[in-house]
N, C-alpha and C. Protein backbone atom coordinates (compact mmCIF):
# COMPACT_ATOMS: atom_id res chain seq x y z
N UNK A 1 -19.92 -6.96 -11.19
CA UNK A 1 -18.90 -6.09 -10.63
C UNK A 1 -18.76 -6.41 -9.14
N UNK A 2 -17.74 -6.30 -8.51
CA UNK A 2 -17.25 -6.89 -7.33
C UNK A 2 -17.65 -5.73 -6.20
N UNK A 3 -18.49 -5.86 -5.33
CA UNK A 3 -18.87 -4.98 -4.48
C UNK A 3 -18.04 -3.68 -3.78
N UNK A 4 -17.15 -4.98 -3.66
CA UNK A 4 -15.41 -4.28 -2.94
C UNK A 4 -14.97 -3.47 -3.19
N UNK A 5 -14.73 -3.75 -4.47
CA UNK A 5 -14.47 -3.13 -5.11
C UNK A 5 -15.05 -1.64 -5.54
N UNK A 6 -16.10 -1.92 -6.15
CA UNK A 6 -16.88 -1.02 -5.97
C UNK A 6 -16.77 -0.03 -5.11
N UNK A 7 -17.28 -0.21 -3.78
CA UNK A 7 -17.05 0.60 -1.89
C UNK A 7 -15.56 1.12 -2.38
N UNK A 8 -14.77 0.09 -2.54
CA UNK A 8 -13.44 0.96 -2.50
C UNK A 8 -13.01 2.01 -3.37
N UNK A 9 -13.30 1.74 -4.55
CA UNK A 9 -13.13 2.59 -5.48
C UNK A 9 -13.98 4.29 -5.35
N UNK A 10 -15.48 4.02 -4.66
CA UNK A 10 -16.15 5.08 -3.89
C UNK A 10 -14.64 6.13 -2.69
N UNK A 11 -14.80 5.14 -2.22
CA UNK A 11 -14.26 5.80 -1.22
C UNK A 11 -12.50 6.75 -1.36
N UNK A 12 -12.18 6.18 -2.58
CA UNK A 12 -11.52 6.63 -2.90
C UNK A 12 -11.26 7.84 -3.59
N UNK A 13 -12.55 8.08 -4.50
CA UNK A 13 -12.87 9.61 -5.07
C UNK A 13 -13.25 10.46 -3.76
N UNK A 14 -13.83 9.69 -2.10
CA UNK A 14 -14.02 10.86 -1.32
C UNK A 14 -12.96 11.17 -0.69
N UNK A 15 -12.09 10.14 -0.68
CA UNK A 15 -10.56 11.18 -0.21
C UNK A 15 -9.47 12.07 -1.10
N UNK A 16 -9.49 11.78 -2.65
CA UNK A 16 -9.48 12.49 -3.29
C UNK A 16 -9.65 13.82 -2.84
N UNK A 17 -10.60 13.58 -2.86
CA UNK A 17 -11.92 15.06 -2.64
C UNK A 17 -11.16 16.17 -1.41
N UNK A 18 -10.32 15.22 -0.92
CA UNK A 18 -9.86 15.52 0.30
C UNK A 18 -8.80 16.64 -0.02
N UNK A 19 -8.22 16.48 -1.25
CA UNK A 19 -6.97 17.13 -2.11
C UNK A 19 -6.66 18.06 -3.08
N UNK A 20 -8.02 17.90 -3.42
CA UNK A 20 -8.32 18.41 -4.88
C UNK A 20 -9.91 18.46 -5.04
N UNK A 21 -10.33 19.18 -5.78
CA UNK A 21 -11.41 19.17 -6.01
C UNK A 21 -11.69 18.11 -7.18
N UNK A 22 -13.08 17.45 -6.99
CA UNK A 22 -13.47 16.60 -7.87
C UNK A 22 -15.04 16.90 -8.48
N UNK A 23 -14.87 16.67 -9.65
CA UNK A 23 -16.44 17.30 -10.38
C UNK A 23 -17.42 16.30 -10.05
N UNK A 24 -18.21 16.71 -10.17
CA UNK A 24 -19.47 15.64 -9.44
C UNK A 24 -19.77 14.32 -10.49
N UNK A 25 -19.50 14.61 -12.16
CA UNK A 25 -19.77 13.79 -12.72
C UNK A 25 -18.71 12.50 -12.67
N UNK A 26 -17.22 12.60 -11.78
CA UNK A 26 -17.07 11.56 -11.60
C UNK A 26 -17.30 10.54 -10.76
N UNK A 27 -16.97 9.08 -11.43
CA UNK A 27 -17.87 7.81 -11.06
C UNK A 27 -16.08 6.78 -11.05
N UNK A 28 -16.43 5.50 -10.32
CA UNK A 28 -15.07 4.60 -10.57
C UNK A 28 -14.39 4.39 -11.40
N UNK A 29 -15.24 4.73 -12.57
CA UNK A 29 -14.06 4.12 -13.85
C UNK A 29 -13.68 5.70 -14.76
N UNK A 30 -13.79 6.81 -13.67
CA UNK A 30 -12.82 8.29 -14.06
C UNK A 30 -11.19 7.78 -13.81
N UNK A 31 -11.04 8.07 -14.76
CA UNK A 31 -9.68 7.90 -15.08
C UNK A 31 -8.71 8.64 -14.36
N UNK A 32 -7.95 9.06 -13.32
CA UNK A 32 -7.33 9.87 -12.77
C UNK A 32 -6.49 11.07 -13.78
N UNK A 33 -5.53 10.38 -14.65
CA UNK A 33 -5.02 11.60 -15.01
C UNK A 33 -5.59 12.23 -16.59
N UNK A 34 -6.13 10.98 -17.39
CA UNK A 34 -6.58 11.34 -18.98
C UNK A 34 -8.07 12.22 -18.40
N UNK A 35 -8.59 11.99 -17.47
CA UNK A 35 -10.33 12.84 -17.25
C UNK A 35 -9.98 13.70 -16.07
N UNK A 36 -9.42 13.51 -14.63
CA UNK A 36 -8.83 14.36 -14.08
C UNK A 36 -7.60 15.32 -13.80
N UNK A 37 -6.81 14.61 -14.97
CA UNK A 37 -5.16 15.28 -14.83
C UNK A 37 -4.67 15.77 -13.50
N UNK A 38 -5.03 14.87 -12.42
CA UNK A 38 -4.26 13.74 -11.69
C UNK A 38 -2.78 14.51 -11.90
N UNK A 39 -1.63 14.69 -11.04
CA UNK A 39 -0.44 14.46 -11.20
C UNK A 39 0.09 15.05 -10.22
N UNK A 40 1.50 15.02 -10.31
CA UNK A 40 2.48 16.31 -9.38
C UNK A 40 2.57 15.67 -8.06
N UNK A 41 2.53 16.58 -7.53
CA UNK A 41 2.40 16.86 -6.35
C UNK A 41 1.32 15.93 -5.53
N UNK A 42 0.06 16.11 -6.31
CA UNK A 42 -1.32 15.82 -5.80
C UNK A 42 -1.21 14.42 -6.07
N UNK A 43 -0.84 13.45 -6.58
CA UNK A 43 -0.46 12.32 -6.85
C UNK A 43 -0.02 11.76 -5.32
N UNK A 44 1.54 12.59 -4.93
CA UNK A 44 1.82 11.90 -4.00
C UNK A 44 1.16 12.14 -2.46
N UNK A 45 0.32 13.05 -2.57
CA UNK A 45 -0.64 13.37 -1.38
C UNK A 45 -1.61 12.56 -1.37
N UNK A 46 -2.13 12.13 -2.50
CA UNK A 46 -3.04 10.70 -2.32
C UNK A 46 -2.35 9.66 -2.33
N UNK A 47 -1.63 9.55 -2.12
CA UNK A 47 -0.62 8.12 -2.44
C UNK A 47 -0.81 7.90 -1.07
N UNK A 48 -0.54 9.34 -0.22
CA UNK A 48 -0.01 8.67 1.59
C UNK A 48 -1.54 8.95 1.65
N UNK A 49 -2.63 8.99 1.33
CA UNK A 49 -3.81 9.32 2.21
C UNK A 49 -4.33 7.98 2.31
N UNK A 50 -3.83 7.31 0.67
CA UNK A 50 -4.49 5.85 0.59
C UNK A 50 -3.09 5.08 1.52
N UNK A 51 -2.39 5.20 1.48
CA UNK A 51 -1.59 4.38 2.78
C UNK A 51 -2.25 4.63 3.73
N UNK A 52 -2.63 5.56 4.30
CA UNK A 52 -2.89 5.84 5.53
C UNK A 52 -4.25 4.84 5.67
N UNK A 53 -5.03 5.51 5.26
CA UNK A 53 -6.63 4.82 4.77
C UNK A 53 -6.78 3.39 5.43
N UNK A 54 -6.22 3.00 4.24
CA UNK A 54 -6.15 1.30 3.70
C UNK A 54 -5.12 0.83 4.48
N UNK A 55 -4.23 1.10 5.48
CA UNK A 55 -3.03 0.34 5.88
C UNK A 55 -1.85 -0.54 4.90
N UNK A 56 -2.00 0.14 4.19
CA UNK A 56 -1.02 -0.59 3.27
C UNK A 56 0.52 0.46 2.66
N UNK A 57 1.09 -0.35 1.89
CA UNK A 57 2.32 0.29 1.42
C UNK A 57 2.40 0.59 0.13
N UNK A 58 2.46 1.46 -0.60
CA UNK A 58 2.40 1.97 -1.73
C UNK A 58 3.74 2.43 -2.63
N UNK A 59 4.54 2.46 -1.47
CA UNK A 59 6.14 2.65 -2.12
C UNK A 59 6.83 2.19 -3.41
N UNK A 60 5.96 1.02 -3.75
CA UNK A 60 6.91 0.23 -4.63
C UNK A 60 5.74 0.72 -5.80
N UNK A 61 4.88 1.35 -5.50
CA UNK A 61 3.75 1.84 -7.45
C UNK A 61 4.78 2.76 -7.96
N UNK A 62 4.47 2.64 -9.14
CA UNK A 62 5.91 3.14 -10.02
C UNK A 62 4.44 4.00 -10.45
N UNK A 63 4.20 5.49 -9.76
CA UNK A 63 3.35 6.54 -10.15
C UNK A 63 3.95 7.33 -11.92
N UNK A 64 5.32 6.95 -12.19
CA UNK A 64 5.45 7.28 -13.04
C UNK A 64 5.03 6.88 -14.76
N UNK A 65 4.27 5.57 -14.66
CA UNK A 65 3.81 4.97 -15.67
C UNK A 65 2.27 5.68 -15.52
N UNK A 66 1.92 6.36 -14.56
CA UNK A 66 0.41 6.61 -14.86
C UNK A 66 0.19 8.04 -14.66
N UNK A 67 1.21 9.06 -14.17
CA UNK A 67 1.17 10.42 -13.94
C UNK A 67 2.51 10.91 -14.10
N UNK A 68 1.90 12.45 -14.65
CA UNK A 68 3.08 12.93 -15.28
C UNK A 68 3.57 13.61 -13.67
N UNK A 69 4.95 13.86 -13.35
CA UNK A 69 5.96 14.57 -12.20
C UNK A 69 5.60 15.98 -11.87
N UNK A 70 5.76 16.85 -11.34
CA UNK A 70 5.55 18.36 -10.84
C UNK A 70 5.99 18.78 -11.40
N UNK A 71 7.29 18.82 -12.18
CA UNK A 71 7.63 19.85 -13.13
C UNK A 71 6.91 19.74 -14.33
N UNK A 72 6.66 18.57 -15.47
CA UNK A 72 5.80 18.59 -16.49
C UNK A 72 4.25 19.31 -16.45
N UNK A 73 4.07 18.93 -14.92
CA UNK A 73 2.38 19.81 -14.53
C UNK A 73 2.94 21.18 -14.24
N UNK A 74 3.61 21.99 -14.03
CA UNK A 74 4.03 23.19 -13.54
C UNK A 74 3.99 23.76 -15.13
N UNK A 75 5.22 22.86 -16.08
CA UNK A 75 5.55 23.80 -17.48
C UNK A 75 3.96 23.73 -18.26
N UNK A 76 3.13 22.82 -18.05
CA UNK A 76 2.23 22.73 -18.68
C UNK A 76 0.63 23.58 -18.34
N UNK A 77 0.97 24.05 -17.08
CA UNK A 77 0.04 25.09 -16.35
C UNK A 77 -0.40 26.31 -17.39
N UNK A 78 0.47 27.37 -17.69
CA UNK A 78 -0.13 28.11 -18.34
C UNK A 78 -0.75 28.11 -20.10
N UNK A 79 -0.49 27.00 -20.56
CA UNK A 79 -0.93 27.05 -21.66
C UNK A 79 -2.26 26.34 -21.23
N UNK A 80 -2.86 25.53 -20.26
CA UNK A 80 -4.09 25.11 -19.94
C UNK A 80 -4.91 26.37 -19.40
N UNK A 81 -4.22 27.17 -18.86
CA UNK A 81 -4.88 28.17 -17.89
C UNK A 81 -5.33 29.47 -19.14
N UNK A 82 -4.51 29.16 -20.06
CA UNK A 82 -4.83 30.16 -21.21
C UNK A 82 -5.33 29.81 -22.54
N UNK A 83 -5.87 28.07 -22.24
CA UNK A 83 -7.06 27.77 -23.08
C UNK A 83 -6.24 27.65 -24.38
N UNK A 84 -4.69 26.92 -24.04
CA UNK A 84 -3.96 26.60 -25.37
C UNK A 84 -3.80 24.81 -25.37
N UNK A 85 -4.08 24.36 -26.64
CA UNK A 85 -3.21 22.86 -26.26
C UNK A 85 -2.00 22.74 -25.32
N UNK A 86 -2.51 21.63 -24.59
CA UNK A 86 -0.93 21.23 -23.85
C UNK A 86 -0.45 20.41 -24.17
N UNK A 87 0.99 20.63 -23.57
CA UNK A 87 2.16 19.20 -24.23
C UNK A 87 2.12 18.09 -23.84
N UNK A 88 0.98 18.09 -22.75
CA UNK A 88 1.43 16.82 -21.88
C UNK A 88 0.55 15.48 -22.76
N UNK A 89 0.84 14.50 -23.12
CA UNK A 89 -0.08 13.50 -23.89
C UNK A 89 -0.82 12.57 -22.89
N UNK A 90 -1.76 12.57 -22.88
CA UNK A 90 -2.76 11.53 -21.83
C UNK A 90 -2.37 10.07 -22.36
N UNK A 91 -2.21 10.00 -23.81
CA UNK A 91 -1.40 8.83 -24.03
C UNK A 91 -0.26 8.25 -23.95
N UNK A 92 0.47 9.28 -23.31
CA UNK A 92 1.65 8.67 -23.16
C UNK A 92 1.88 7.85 -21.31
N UNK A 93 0.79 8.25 -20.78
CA UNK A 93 0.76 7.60 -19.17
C UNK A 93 -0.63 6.26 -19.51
N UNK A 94 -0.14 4.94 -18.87
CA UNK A 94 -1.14 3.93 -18.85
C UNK A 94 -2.43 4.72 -17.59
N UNK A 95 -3.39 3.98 -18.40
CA UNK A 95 -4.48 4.66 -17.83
C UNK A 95 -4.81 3.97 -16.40
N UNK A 96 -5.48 4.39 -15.20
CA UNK A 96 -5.67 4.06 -14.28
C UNK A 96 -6.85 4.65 -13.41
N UNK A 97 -7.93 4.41 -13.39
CA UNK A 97 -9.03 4.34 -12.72
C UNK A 97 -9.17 4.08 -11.24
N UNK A 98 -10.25 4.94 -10.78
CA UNK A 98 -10.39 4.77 -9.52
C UNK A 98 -10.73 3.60 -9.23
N UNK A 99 -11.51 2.51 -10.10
CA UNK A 99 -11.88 0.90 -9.48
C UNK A 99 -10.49 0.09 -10.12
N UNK A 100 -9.77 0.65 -10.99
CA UNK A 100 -8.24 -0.33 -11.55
C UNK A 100 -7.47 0.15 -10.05
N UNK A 101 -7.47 1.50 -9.11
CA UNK A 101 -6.59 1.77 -8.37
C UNK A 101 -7.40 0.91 -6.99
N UNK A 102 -8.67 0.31 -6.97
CA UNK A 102 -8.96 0.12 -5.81
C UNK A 102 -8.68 -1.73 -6.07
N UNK A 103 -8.85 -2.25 -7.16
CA UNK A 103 -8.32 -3.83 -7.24
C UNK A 103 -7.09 -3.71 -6.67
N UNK A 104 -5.88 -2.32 -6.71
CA UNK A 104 -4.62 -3.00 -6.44
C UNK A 104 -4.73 -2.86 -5.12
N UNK A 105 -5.28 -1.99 -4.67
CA UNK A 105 -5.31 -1.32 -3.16
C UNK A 105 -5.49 -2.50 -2.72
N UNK A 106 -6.66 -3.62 -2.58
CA UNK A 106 -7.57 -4.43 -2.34
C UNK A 106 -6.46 -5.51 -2.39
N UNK A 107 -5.89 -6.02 -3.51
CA UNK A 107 -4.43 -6.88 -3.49
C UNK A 107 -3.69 -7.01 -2.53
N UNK A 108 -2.99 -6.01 -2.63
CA UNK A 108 -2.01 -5.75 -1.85
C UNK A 108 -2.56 -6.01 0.12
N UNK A 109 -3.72 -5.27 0.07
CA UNK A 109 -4.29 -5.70 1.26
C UNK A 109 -4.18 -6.98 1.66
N UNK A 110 -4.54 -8.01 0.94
CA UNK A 110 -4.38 -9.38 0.91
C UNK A 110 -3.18 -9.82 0.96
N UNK A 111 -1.98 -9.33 0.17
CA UNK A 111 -0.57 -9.85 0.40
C UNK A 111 -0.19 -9.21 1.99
N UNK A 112 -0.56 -8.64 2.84
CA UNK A 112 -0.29 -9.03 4.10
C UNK A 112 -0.97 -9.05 5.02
């Protein structure tokens, strides 16, 4: 496993942390939205924290292949909050990990 990677992918659940609360049992390869349900709003608040962070540009991640939008997390709030299945499918967003989100971070670093 690539050290860098590694560090980065760390460092990335502690700014997380920064946004949202994160359970202690996650590790790099927590999945953002299928193990944390990740989305909304909170999506694009880490989006600029890791711009900020990392110096890089993030504009062009199409967040929509890996997290569901603020309104799908809004309609889907109270049936979680009341311990009902929700609509939202973890399979229907490609999965993305804190060490899959720190290879691109790490990329992109390199493209400039």
């Amino acid at each position: 496993m690539d050290k860098l990677v590694e560090q980065t992918a760390l460092e990335l659940i502690q700014l997380l942390g920064e946004y949202k609360r994160v359970p202690a049992r996650t590790n790099q390869f927590t999945e953002l939205y299928a193990d944390l349900r990740l989305g909304g709003d909170d999506v694009g608040e880490f989006l600029s924290g890791i711009e900020k962070k990392f110096s890089i540009n993030m504009q062009d991640f199409d967040i929509s292949k890996y997290f569901p939008d603020e309104s799908a997390m809004i309609m889907d709030w109270p049936l979680k909050l009341l311990g009902l299945k929700t609509r939202l499918d973890p399979n229907k967003y490609q999965s993305i990990s804190f060490y899959s989100l720190a290879q691109e971070i790490l990329n992109r670093r390199k493209e400039t």
